[in-house]
N, C-alpha and C. Protein backbone atom coordinates (compact mmCIF):
# COMPACT_ATOMS: atom_id res chain seq x y z
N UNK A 1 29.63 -24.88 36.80
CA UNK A 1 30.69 -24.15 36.14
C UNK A 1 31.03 -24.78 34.79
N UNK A 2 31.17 -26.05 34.72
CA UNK A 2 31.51 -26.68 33.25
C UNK A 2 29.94 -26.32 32.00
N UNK A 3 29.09 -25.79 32.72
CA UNK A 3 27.84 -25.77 32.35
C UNK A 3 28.18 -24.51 31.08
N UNK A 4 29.16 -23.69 31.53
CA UNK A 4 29.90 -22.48 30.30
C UNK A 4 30.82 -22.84 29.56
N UNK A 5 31.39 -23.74 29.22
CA UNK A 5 31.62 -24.70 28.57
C UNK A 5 30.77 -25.12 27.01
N UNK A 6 29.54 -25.32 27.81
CA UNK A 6 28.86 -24.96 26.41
C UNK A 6 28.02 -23.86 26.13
N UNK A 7 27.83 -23.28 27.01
CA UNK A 7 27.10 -21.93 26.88
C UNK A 7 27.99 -21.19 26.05
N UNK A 8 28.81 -20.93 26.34
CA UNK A 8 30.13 -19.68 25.94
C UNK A 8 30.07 -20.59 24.31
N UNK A 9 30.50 -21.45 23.88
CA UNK A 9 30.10 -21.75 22.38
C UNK A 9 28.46 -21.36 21.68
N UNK A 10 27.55 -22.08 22.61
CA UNK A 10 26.62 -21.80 21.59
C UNK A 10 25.93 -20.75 21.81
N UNK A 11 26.36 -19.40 22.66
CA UNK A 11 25.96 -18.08 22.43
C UNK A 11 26.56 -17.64 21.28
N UNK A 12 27.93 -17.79 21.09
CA UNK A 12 28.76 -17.46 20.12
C UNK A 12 28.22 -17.94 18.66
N UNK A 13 27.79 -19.25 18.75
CA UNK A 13 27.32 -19.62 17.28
C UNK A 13 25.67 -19.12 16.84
N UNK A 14 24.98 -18.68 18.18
CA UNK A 14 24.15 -17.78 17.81
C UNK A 14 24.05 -16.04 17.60
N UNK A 15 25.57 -15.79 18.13
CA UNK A 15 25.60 -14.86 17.56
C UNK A 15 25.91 -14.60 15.97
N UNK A 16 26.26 -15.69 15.60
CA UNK A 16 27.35 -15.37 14.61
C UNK A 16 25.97 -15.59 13.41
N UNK A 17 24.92 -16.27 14.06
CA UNK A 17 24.00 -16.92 12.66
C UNK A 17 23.12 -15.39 13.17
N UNK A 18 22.89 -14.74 13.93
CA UNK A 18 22.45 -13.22 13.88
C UNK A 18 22.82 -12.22 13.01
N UNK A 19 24.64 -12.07 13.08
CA UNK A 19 25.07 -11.24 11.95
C UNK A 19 25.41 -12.07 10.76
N UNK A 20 24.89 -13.10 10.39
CA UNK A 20 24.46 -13.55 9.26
C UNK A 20 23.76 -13.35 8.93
N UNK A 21 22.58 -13.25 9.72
CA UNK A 21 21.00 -13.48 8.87
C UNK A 21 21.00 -11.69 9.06
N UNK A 22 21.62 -10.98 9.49
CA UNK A 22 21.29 -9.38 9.50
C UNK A 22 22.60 -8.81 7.94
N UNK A 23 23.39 -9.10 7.83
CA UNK A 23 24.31 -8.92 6.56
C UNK A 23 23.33 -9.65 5.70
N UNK A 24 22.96 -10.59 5.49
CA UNK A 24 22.32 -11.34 4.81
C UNK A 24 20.75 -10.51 4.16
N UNK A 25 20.31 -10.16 5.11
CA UNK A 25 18.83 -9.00 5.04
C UNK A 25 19.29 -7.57 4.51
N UNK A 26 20.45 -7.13 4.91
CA UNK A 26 21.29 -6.40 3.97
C UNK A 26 21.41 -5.96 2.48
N UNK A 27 21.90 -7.27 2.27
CA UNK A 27 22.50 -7.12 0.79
C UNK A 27 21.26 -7.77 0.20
N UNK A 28 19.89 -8.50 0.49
CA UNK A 28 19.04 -8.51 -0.42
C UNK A 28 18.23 -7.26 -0.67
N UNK A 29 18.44 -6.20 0.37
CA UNK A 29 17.87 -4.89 0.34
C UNK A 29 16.67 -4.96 0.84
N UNK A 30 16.79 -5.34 2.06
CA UNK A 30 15.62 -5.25 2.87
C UNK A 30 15.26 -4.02 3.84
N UNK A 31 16.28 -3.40 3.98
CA UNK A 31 16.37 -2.01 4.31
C UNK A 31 16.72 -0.81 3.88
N UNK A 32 16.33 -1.38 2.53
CA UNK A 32 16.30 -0.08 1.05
C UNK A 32 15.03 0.68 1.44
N UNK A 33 14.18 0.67 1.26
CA UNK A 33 12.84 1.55 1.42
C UNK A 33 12.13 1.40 2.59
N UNK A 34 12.40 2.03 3.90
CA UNK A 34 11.62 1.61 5.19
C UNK A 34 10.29 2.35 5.12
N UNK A 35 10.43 3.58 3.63
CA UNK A 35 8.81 4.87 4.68
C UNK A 35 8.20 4.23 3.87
N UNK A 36 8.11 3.79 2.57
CA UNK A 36 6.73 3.62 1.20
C UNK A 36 6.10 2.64 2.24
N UNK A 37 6.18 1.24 2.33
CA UNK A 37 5.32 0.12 3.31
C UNK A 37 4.46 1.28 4.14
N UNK A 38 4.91 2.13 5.17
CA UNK A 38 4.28 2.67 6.13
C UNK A 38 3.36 3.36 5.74
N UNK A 39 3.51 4.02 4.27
CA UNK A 39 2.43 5.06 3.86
C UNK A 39 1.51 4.29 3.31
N UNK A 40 1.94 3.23 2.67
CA UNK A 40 1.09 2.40 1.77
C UNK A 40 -0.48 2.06 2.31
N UNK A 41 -0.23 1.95 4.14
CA UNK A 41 -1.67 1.73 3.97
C UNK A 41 -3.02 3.29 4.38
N UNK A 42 -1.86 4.59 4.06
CA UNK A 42 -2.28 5.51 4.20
C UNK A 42 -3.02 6.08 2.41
N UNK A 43 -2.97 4.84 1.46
CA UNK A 43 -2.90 5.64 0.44
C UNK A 43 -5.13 4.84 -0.08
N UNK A 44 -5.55 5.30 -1.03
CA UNK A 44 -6.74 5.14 -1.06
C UNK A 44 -6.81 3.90 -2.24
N UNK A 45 -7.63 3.10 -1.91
CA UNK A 45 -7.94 1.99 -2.64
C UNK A 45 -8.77 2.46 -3.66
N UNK A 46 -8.65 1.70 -5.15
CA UNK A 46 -8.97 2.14 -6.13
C UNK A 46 -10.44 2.02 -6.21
N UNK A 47 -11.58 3.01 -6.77
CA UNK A 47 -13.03 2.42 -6.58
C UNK A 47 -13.59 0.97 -7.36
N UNK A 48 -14.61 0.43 -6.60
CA UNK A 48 -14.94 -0.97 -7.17
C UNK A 48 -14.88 -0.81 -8.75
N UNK A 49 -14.97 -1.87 -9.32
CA UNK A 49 -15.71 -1.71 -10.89
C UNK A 49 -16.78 -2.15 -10.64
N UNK A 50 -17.63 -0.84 -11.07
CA UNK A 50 -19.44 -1.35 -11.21
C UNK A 50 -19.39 -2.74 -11.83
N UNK A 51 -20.43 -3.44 -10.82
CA UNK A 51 -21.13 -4.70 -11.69
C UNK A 51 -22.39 -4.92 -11.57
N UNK A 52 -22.44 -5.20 -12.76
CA UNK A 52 -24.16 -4.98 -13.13
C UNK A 52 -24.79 -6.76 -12.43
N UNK A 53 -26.13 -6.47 -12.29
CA UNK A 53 -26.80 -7.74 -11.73
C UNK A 53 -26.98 -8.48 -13.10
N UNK A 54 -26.87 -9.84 -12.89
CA UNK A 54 -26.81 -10.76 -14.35
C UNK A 54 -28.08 -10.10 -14.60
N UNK A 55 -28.66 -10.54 -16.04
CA UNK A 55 -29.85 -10.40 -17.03
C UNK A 55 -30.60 -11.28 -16.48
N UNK A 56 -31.97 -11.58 -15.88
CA UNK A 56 -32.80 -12.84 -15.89
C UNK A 56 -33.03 -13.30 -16.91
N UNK A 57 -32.99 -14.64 -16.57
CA UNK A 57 -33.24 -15.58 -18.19
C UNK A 57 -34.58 -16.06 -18.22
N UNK A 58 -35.87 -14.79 -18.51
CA UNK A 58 -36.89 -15.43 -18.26
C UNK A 58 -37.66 -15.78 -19.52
């Protein structure tokens, strides 16, 4: 029973560093644009640039 004692604190101080680090992810705008990332890897990669085989130096 004294064992909640410290439980009951350090749930509390992990809650509290949760809605920190979630206000915190917030206001740097981390949940400004959720769809672009998702499409991004729906979109087509640009074609190689031809490269030519070196010149032999004969």
């Amino acid at each position: 029973m004294t064992i909640l004692l410290l439980l009951i604190p350090l749930s509390l101080m992990l809650l509290g560093a949760a809605v920190w680090a979630f206000i915190w992810a917030v206001r740097k705008g981390q949940f400004d644009d959720l769809d672009t990332p998702a499409l991004d890897i729906l979109r087509e990669d640009p074609p190689p640039a031809s490269q030519e085989p070196p010149a032999d130096a004969d």
